[in-house]
ModelCIF file with pLDDT and N, C-alpha, C, O atoms, coordinates in Angstrom:
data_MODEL
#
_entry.id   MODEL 
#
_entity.id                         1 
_entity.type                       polymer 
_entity.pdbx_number_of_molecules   1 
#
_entity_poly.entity_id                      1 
_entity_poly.type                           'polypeptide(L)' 
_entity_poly.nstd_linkage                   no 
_entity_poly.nstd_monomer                   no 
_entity_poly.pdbx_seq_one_letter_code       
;(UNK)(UNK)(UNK)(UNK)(UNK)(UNK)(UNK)(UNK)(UNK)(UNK)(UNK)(UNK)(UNK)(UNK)(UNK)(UNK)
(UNK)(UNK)(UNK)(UNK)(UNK)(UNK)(UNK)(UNK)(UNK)(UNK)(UNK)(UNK)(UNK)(UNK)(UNK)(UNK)
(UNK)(UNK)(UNK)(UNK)
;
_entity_poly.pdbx_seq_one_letter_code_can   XXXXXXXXXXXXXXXXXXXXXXXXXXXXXXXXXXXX 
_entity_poly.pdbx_strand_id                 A 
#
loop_
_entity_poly_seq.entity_id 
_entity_poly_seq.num 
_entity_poly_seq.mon_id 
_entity_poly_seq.hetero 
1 1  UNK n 
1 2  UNK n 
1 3  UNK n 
1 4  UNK n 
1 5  UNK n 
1 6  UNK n 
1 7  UNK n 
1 8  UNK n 
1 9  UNK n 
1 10 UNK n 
1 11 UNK n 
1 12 UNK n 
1 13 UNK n 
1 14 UNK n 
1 15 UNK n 
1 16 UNK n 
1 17 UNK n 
1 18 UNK n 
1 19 UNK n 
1 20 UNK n 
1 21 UNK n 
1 22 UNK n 
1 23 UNK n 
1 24 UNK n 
1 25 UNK n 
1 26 UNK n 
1 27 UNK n 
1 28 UNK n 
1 29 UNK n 
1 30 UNK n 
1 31 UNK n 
1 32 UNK n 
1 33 UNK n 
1 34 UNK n 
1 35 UNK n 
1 36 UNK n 
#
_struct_asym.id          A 
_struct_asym.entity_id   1 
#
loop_
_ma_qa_metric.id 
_ma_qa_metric.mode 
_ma_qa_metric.name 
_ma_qa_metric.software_group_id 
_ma_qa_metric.type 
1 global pLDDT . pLDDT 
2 local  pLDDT . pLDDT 
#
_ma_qa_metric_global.metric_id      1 
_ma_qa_metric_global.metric_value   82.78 
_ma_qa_metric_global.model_id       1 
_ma_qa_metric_global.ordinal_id     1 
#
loop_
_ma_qa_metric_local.label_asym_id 
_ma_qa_metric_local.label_comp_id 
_ma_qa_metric_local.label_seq_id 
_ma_qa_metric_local.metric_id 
_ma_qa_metric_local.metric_value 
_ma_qa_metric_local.model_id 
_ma_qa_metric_local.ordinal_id 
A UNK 1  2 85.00 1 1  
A UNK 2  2 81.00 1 2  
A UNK 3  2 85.00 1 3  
A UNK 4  2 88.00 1 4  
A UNK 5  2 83.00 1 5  
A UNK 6  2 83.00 1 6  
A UNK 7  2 87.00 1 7  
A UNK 8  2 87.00 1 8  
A UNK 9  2 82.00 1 9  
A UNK 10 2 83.00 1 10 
A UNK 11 2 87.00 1 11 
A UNK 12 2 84.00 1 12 
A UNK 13 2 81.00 1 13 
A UNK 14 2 84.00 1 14 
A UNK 15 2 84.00 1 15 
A UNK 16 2 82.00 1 16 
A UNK 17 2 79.00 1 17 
A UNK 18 2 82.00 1 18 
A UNK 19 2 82.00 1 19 
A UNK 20 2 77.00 1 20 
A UNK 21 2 78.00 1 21 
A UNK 22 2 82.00 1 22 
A UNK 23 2 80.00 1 23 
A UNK 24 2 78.00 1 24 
A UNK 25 2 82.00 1 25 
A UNK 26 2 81.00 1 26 
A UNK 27 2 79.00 1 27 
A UNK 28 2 78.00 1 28 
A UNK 29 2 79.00 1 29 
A UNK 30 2 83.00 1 30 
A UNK 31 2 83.00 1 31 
A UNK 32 2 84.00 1 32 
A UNK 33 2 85.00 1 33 
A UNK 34 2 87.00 1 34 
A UNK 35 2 87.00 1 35 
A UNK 36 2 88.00 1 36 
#
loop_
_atom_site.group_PDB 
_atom_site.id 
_atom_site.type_symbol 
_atom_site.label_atom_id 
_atom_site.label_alt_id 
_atom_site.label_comp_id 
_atom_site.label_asym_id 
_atom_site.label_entity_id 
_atom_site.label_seq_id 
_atom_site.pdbx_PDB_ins_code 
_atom_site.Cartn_x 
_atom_site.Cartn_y 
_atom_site.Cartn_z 
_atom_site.occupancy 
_atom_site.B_iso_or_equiv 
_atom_site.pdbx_formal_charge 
_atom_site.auth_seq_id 
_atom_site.auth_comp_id 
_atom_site.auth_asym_id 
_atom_site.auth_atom_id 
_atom_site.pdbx_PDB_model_num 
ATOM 1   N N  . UNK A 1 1  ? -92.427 -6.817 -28.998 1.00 85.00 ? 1  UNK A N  1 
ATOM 2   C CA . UNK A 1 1  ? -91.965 -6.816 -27.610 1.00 85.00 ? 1  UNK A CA 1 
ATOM 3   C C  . UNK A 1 1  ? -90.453 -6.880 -27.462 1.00 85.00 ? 1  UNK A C  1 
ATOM 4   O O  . UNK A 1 1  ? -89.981 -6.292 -26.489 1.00 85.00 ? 1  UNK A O  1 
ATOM 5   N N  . UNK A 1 2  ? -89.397 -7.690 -28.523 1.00 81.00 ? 2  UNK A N  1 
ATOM 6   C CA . UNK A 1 2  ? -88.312 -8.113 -28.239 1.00 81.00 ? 2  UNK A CA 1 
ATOM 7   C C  . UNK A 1 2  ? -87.732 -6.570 -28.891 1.00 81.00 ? 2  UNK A C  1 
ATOM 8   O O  . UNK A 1 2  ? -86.514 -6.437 -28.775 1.00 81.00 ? 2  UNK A O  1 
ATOM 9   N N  . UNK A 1 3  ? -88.431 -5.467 -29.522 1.00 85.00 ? 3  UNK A N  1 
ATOM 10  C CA . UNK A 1 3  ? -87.711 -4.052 -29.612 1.00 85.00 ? 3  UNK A CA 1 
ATOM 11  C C  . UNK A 1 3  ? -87.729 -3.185 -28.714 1.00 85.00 ? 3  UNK A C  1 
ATOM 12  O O  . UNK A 1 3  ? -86.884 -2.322 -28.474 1.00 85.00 ? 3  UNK A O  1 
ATOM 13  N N  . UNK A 1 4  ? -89.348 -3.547 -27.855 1.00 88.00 ? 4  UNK A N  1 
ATOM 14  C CA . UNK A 1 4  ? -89.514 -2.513 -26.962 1.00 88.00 ? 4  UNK A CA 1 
ATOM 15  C C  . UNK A 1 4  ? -88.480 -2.868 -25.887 1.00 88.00 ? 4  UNK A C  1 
ATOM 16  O O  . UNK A 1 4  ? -87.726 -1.947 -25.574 1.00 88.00 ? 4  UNK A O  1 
ATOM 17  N N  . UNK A 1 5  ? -88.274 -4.339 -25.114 1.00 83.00 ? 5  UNK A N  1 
ATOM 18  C CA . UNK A 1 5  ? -87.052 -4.026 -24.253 1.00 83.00 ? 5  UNK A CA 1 
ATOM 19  C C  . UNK A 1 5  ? -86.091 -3.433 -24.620 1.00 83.00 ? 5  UNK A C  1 
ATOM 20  O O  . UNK A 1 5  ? -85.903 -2.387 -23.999 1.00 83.00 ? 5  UNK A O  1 
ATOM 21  N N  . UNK A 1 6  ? -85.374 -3.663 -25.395 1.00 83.00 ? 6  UNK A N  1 
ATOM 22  C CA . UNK A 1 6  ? -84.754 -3.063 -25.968 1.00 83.00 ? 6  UNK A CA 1 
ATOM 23  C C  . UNK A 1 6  ? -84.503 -1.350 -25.588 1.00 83.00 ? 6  UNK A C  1 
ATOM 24  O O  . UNK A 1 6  ? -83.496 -0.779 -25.169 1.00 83.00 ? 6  UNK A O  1 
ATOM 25  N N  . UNK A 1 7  ? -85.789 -0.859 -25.909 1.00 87.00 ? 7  UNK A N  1 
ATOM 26  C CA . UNK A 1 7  ? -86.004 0.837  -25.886 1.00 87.00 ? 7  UNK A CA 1 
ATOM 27  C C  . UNK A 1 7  ? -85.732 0.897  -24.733 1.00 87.00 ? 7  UNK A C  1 
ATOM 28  O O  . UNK A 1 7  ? -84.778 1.436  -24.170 1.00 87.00 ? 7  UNK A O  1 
ATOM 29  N N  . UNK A 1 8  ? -87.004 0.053  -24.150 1.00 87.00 ? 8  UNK A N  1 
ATOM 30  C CA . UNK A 1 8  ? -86.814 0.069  -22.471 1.00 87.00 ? 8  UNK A CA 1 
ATOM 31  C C  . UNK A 1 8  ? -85.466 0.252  -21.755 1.00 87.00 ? 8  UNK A C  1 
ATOM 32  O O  . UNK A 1 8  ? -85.075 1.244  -21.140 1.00 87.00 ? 8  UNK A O  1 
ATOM 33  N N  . UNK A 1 9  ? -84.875 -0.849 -21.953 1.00 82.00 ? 9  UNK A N  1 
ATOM 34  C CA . UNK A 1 9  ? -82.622 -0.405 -21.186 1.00 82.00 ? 9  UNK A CA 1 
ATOM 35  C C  . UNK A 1 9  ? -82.509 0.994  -21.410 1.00 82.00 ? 9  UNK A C  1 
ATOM 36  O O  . UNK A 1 9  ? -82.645 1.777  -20.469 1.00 82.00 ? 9  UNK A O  1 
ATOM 37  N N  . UNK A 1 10 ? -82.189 1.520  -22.978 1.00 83.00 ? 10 UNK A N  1 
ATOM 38  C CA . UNK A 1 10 ? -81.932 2.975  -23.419 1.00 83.00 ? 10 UNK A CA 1 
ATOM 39  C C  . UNK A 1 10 ? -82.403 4.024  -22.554 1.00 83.00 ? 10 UNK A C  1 
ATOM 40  O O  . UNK A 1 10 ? -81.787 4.860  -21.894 1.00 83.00 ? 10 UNK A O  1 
ATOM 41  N N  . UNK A 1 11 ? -84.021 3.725  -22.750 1.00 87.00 ? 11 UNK A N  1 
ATOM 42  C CA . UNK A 1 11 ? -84.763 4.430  -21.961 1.00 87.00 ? 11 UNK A CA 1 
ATOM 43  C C  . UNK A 1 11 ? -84.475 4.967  -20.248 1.00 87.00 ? 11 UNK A C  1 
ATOM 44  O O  . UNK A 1 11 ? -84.583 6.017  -19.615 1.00 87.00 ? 11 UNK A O  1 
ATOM 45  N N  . UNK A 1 12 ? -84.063 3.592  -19.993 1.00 84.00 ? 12 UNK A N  1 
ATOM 46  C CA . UNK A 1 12 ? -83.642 3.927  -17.832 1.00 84.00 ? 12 UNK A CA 1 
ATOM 47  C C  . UNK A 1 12 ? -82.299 4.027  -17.737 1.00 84.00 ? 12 UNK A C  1 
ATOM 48  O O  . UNK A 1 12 ? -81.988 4.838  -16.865 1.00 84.00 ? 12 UNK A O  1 
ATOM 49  N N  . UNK A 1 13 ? -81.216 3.443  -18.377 1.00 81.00 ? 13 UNK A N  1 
ATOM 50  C CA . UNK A 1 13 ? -80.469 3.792  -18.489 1.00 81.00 ? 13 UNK A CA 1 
ATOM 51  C C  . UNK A 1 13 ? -79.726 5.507  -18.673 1.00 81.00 ? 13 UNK A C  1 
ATOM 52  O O  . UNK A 1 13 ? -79.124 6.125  -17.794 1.00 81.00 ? 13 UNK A O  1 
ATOM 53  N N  . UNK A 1 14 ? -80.045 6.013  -20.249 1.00 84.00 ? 14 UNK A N  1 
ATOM 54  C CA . UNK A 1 14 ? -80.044 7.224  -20.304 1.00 84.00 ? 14 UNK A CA 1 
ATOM 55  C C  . UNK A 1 14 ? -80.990 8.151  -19.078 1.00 84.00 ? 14 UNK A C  1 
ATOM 56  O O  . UNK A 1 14 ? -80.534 8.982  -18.293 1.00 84.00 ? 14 UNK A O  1 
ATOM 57  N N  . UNK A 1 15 ? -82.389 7.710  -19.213 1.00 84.00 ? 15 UNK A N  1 
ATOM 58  C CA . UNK A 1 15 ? -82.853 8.808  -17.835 1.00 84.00 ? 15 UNK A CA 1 
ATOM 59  C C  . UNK A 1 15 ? -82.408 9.030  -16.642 1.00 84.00 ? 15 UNK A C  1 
ATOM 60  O O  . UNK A 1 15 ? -82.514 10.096 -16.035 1.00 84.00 ? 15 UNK A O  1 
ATOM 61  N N  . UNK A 1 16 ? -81.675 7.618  -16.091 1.00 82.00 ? 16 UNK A N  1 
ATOM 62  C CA . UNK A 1 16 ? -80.567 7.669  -14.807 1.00 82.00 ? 16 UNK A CA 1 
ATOM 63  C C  . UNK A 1 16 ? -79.598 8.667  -14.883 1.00 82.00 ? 16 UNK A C  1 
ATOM 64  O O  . UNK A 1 16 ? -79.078 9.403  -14.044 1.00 82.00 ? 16 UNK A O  1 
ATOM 65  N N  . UNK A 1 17 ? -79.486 8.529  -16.008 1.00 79.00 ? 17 UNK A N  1 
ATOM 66  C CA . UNK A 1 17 ? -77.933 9.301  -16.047 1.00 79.00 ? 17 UNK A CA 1 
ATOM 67  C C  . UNK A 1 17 ? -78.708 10.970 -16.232 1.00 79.00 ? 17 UNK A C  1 
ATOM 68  O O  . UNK A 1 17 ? -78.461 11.808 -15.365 1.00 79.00 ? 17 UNK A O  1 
ATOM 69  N N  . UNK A 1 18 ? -79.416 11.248 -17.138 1.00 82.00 ? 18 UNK A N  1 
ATOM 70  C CA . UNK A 1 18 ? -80.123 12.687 -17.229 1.00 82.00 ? 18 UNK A CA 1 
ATOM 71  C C  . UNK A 1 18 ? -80.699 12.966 -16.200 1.00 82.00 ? 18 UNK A C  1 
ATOM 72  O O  . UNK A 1 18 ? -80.482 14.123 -15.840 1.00 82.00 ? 18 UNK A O  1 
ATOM 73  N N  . UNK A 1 19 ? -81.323 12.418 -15.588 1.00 82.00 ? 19 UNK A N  1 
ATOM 74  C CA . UNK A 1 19 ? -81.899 12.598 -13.576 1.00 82.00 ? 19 UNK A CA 1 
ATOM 75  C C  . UNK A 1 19 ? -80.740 12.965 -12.910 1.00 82.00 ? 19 UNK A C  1 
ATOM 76  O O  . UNK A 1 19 ? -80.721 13.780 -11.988 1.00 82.00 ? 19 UNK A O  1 
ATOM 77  N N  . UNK A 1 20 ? -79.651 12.309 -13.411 1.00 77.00 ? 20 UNK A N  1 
ATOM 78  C CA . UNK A 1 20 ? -78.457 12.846 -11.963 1.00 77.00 ? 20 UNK A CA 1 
ATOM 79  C C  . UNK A 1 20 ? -77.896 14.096 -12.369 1.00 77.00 ? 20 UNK A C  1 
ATOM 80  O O  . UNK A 1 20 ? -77.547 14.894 -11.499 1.00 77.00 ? 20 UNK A O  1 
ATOM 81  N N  . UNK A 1 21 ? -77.764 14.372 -13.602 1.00 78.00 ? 21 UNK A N  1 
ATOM 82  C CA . UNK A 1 21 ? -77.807 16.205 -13.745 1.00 78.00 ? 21 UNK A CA 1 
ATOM 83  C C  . UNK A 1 21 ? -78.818 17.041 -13.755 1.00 78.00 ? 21 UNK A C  1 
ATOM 84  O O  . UNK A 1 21 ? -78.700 18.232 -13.466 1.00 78.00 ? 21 UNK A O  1 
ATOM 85  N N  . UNK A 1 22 ? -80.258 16.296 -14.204 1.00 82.00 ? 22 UNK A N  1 
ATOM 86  C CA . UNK A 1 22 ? -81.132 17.841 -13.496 1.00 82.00 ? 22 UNK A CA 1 
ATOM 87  C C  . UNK A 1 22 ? -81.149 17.666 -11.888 1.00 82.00 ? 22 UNK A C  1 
ATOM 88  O O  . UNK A 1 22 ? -81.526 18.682 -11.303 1.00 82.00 ? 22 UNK A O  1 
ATOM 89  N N  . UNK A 1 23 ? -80.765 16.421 -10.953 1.00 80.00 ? 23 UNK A N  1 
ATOM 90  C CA . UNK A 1 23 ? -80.606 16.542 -10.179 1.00 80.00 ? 23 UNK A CA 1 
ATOM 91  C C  . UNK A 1 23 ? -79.893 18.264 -9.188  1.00 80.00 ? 23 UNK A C  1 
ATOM 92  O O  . UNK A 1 23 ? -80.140 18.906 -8.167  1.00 80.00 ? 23 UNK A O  1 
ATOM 93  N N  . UNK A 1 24 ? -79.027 18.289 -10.257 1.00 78.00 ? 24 UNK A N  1 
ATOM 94  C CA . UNK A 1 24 ? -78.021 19.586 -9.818  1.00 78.00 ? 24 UNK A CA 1 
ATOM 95  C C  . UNK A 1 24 ? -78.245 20.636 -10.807 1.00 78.00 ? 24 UNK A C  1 
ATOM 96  O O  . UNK A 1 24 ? -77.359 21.419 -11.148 1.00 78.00 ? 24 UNK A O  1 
ATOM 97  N N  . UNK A 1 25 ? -79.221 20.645 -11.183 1.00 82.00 ? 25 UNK A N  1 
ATOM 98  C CA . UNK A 1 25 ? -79.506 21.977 -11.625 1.00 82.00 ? 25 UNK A CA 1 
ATOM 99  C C  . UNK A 1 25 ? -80.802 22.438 -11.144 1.00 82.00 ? 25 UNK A C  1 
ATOM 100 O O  . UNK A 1 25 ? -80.892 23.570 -10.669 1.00 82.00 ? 25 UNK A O  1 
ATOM 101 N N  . UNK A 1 26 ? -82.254 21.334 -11.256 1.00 81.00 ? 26 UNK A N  1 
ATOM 102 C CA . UNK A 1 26 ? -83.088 21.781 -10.635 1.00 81.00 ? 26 UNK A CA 1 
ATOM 103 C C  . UNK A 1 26 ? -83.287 21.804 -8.931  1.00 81.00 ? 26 UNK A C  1 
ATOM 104 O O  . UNK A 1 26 ? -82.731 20.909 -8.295  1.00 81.00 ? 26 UNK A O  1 
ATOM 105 N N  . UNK A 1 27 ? -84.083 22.833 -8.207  1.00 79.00 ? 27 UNK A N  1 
ATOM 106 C CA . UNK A 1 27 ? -84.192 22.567 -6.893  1.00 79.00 ? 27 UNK A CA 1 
ATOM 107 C C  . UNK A 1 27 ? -84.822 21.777 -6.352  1.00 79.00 ? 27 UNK A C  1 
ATOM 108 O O  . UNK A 1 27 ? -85.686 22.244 -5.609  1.00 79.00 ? 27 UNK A O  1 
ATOM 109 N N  . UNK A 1 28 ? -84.723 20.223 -6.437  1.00 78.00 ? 28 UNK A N  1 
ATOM 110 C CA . UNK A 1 28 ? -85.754 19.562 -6.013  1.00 78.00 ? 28 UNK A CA 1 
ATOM 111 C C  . UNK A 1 28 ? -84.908 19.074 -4.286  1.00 78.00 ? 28 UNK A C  1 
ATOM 112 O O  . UNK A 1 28 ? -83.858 18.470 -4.070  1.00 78.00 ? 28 UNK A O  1 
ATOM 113 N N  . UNK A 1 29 ? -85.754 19.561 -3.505  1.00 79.00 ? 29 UNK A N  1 
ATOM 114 C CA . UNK A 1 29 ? -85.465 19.387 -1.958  1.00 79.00 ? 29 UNK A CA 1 
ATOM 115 C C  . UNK A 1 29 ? -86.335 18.363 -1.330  1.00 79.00 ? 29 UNK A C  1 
ATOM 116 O O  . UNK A 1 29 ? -86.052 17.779 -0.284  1.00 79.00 ? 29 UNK A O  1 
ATOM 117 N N  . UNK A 1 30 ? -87.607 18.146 -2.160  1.00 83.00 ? 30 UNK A N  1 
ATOM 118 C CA . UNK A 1 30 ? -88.427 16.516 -1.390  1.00 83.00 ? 30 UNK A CA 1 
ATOM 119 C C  . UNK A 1 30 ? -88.102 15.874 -1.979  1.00 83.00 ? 30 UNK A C  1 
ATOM 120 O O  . UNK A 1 30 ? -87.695 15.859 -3.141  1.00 83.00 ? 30 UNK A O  1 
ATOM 121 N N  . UNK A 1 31 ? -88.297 14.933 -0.913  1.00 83.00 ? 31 UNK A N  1 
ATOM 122 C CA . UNK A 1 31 ? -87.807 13.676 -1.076  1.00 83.00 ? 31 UNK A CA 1 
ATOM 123 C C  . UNK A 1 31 ? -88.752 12.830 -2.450  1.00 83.00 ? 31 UNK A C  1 
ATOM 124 O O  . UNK A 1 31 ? -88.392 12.290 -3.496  1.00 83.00 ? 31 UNK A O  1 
ATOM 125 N N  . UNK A 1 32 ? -89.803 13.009 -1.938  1.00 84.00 ? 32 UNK A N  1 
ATOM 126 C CA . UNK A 1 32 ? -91.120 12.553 -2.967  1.00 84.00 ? 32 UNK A CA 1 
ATOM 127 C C  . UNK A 1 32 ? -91.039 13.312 -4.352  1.00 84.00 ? 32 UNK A C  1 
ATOM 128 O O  . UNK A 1 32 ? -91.547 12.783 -5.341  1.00 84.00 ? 32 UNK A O  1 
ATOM 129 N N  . UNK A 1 33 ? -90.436 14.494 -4.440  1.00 85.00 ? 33 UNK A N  1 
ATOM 130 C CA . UNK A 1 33 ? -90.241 15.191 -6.104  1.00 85.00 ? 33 UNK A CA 1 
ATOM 131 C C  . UNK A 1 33 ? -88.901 14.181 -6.620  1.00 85.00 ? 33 UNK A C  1 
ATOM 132 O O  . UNK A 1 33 ? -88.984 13.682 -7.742  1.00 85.00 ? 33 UNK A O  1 
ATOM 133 N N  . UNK A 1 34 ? -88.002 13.976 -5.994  1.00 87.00 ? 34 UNK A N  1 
ATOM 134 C CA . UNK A 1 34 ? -86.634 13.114 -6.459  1.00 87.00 ? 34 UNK A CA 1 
ATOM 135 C C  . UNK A 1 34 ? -87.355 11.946 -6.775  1.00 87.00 ? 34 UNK A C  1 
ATOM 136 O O  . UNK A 1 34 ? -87.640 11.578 -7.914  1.00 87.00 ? 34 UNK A O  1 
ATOM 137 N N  . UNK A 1 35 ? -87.590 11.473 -5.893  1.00 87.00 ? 35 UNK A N  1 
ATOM 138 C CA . UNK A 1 35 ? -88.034 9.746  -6.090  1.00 87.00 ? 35 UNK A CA 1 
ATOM 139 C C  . UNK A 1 35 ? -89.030 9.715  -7.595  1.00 87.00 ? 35 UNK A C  1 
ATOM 140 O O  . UNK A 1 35 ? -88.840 8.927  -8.522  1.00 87.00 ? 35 UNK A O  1 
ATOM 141 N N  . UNK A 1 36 ? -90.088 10.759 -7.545  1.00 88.00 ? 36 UNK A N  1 
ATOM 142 C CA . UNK A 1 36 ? -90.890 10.490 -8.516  1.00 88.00 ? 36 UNK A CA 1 
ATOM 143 C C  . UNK A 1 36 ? -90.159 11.145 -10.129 1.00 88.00 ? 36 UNK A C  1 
ATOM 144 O O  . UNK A 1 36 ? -90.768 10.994 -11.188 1.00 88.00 ? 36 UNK A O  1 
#
């Protein structure tokens, strides 16, 4: 468990940051496709 948090930070961390550029590349216009 004390590795998987671990992954876990990496994990949302990096995807935050990779979400805010396919943000601007893919066309996502709902609201409900962004969020999810």
């Amino acid at each position: 468990p004390d590795l998987t948090a671990v992954f876990v930070v990496f994990t949302g961390v990096f995807g935050a940051a990779v979400g805010e550029a396919l943000m601007a590349l893919l066309p996502l216009k709902s609201a409900t496709a962004r969020g999810a």
